[in-house]
C-alpha atoms as a PDB file:
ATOM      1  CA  UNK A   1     -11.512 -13.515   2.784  1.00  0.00           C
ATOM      2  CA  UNK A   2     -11.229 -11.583   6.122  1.00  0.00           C
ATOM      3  CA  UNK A   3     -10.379  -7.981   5.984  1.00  0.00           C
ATOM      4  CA  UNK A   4      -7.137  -9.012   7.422  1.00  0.00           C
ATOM      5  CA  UNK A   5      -5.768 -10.970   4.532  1.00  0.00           C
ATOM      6  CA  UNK A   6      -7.291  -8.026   1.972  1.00  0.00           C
ATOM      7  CA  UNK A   7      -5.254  -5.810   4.471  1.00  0.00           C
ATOM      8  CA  UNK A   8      -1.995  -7.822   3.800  1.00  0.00           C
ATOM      9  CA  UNK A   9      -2.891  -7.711  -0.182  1.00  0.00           C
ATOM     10  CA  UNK A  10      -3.271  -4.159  -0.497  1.00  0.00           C
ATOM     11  CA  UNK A  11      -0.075  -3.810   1.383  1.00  0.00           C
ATOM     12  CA  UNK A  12       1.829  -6.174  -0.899  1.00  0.00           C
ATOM     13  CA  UNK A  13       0.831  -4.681  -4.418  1.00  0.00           C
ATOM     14  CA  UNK A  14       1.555  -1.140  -2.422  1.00  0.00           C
ATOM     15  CA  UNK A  15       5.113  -2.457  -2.051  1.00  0.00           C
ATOM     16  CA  UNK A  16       5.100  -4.113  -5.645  1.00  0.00           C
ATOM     17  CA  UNK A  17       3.843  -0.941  -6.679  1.00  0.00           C
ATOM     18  CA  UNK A  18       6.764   1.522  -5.239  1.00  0.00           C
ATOM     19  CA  UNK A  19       9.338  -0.778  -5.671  1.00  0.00           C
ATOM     20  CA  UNK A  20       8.514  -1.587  -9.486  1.00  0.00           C
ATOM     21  CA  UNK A  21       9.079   2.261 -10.432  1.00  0.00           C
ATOM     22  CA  UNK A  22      12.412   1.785  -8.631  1.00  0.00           C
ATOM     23  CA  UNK A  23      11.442   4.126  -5.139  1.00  0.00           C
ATOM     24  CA  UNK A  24      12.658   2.535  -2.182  1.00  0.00           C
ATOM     25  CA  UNK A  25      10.486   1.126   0.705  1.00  0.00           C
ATOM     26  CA  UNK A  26      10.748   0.797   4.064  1.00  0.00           C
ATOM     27  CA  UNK A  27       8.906  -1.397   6.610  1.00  0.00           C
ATOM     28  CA  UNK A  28       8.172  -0.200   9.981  1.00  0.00           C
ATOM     29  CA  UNK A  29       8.797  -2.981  12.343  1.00  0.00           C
ATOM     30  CA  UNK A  30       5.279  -2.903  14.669  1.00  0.00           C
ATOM     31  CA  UNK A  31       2.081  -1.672  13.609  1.00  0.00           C
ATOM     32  CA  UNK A  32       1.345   0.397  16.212  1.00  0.00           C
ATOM     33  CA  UNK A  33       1.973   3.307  13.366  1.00  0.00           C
ATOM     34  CA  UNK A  34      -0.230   5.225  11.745  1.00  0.00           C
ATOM     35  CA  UNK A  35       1.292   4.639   8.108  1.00  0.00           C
ATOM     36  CA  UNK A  36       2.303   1.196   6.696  1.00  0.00           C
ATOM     37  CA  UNK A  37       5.449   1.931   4.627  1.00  0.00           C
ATOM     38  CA  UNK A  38       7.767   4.572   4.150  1.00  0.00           C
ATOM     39  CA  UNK A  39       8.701   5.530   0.758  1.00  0.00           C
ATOM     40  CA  UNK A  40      11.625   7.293  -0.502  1.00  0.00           C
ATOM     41  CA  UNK A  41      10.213   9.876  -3.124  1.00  0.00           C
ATOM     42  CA  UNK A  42      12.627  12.177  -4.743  1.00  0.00           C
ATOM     43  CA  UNK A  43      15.148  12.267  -2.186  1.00  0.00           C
ATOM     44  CA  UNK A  44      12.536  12.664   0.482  1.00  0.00           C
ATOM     45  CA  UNK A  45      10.819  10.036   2.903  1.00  0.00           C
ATOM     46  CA  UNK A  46       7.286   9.593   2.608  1.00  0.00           C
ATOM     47  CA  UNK A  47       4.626   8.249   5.296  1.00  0.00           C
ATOM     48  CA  UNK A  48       2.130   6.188   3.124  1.00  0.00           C
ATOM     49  CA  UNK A  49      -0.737   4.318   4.602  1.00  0.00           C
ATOM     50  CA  UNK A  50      -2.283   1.610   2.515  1.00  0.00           C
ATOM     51  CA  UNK A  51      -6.037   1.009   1.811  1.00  0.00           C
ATOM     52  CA  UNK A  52      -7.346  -2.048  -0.034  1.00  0.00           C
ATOM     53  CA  UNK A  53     -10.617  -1.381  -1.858  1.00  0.00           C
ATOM     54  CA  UNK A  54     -12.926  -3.926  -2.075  1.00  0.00           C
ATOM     55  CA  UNK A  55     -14.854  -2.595  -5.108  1.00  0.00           C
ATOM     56  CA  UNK A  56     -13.903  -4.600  -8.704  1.00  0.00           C
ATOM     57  CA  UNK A  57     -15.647  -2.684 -11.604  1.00  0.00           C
ATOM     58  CA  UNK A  58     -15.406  -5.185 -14.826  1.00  0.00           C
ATOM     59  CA  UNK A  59     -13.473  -7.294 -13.243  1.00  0.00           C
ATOM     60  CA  UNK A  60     -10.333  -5.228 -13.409  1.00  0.00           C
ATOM     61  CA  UNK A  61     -10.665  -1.792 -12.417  1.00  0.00           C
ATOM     62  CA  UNK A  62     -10.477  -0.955  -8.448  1.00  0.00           C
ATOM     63  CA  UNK A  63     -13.074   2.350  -7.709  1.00  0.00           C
ATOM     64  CA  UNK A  64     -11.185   3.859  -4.811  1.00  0.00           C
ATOM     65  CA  UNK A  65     -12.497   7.298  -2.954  1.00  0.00           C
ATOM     66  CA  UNK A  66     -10.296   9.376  -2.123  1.00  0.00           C
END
């Protein structure tokens, strides 16, 4: 898979993510931006920019750096 398509992944569970816990998201419409989405987070907008690891420990567990 090209780091393109793990790009568009990591954005999509980033999304799922937010929007499962009931924060709203918002799309920017180029990508000329430094941050992918903007979340809303306790009455305030957040700039969040996404990063897909590419690192599976067991199978299930992501090992991100931060």
């Amino acid at each position: 898979m090209n780091t393109k398509k793990l790009g568009d992944q990591g954005l999509a569970h980033a999304i799922s993510y937010f929007g499962h816990f009931g924060h709203t998201v918002c799309l920017p419409l180029t990508d000329s931006q430094d941050y992918d989405i903007v979340v809303e987070l306790e009455g305030e907008l957040k700039k969040v920019q996404v990063k897909k690891a590419g690192y599976c420990r067991n199978g299930k567990d992501y090992i991100v750096e931060v």
